[in-house]
C-alpha atoms as a PDB file:
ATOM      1  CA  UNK A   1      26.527   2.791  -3.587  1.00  0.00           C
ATOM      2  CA  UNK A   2      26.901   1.365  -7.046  1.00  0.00           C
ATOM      3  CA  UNK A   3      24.594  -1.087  -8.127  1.00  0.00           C
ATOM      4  CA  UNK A   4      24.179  -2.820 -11.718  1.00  0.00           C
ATOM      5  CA  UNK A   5      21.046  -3.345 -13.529  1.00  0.00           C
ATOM      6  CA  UNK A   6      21.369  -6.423 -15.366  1.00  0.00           C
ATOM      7  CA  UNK A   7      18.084  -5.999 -18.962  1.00  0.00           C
ATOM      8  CA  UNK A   8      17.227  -8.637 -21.485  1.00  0.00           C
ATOM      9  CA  UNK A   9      14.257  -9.169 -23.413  1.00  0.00           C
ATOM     10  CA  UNK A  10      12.005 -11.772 -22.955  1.00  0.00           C
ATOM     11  CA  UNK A  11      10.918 -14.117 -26.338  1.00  0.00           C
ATOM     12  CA  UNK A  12       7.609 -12.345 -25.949  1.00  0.00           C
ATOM     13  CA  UNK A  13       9.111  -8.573 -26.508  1.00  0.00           C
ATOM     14  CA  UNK A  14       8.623  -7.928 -22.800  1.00  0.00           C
ATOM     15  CA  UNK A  15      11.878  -6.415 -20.830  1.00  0.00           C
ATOM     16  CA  UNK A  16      12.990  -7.862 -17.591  1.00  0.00           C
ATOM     17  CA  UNK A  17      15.270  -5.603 -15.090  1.00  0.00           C
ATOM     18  CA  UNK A  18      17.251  -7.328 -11.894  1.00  0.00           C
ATOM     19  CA  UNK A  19      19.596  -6.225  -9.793  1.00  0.00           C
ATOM     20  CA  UNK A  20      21.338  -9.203  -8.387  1.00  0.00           C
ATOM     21  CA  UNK A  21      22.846  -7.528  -5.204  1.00  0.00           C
ATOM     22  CA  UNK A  22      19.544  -6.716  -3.833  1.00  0.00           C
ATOM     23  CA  UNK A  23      17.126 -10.375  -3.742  1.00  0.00           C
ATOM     24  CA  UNK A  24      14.008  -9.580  -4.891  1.00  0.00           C
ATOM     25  CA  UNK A  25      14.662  -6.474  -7.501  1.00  0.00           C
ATOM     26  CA  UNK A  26      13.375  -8.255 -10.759  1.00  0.00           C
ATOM     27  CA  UNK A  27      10.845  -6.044 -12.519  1.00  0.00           C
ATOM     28  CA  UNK A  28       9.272  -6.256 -16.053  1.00  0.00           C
ATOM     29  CA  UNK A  29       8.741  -3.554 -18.271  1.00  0.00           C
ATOM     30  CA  UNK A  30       7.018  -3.189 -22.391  1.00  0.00           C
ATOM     31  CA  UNK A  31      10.131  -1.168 -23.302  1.00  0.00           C
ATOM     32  CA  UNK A  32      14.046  -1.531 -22.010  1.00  0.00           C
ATOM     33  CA  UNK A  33      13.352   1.858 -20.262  1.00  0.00           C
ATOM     34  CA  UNK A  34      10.074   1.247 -18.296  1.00  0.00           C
ATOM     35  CA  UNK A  35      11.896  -1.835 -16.945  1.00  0.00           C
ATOM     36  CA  UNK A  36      14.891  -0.093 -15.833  1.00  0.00           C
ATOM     37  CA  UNK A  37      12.725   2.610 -14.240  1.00  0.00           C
ATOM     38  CA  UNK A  38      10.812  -0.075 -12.386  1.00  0.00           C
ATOM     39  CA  UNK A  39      13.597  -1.673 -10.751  1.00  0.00           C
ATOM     40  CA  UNK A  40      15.553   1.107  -9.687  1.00  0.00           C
ATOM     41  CA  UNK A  41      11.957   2.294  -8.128  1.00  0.00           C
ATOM     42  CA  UNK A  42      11.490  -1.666  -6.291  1.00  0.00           C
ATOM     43  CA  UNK A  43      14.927  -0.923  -5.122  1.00  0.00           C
ATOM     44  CA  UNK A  44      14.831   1.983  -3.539  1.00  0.00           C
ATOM     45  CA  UNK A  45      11.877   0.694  -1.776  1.00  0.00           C
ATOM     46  CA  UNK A  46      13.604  -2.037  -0.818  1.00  0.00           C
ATOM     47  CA  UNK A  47      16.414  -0.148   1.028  1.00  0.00           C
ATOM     48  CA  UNK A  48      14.097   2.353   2.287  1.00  0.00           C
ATOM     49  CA  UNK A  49      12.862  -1.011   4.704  1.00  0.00           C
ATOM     50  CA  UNK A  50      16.248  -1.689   5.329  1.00  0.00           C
ATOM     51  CA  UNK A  51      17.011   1.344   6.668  1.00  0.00           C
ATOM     52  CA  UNK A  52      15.942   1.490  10.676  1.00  0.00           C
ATOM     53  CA  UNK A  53      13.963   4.692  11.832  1.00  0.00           C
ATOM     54  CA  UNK A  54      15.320   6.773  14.222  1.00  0.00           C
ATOM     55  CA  UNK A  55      14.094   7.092  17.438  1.00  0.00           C
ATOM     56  CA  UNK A  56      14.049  10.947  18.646  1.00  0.00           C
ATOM     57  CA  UNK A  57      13.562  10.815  22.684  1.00  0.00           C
END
């Protein structure tokens, strides 16, 4: 899967990350990079829960 992180910087210096195809994956960051790195981190968090366990029996 392919996702784009969409950056821009906020009128107070901060960074702001999203990912649009997953609701919910909006992170802030002081630098471009931290942002990015927060995001893709909430994201794969957030599929991790989507993701059903498997039931061994």
């Amino acid at each position: 899967m392919h996702y784009t992180v969409e950056t821009e910087r906020e009128e107070d210096g901060r960074w702001i990350a999203e990912i649009d195809a997953i609701p919910g994956a909006l992170c802030y960051g002081a630098s471009h990079d931290e942002a990015i790195a927060r995001v893709e981190a909430l994201a794969l968090r957030v599929l991790a829960e989507r993701i059903e366990p498997i039931t061994i029996t």
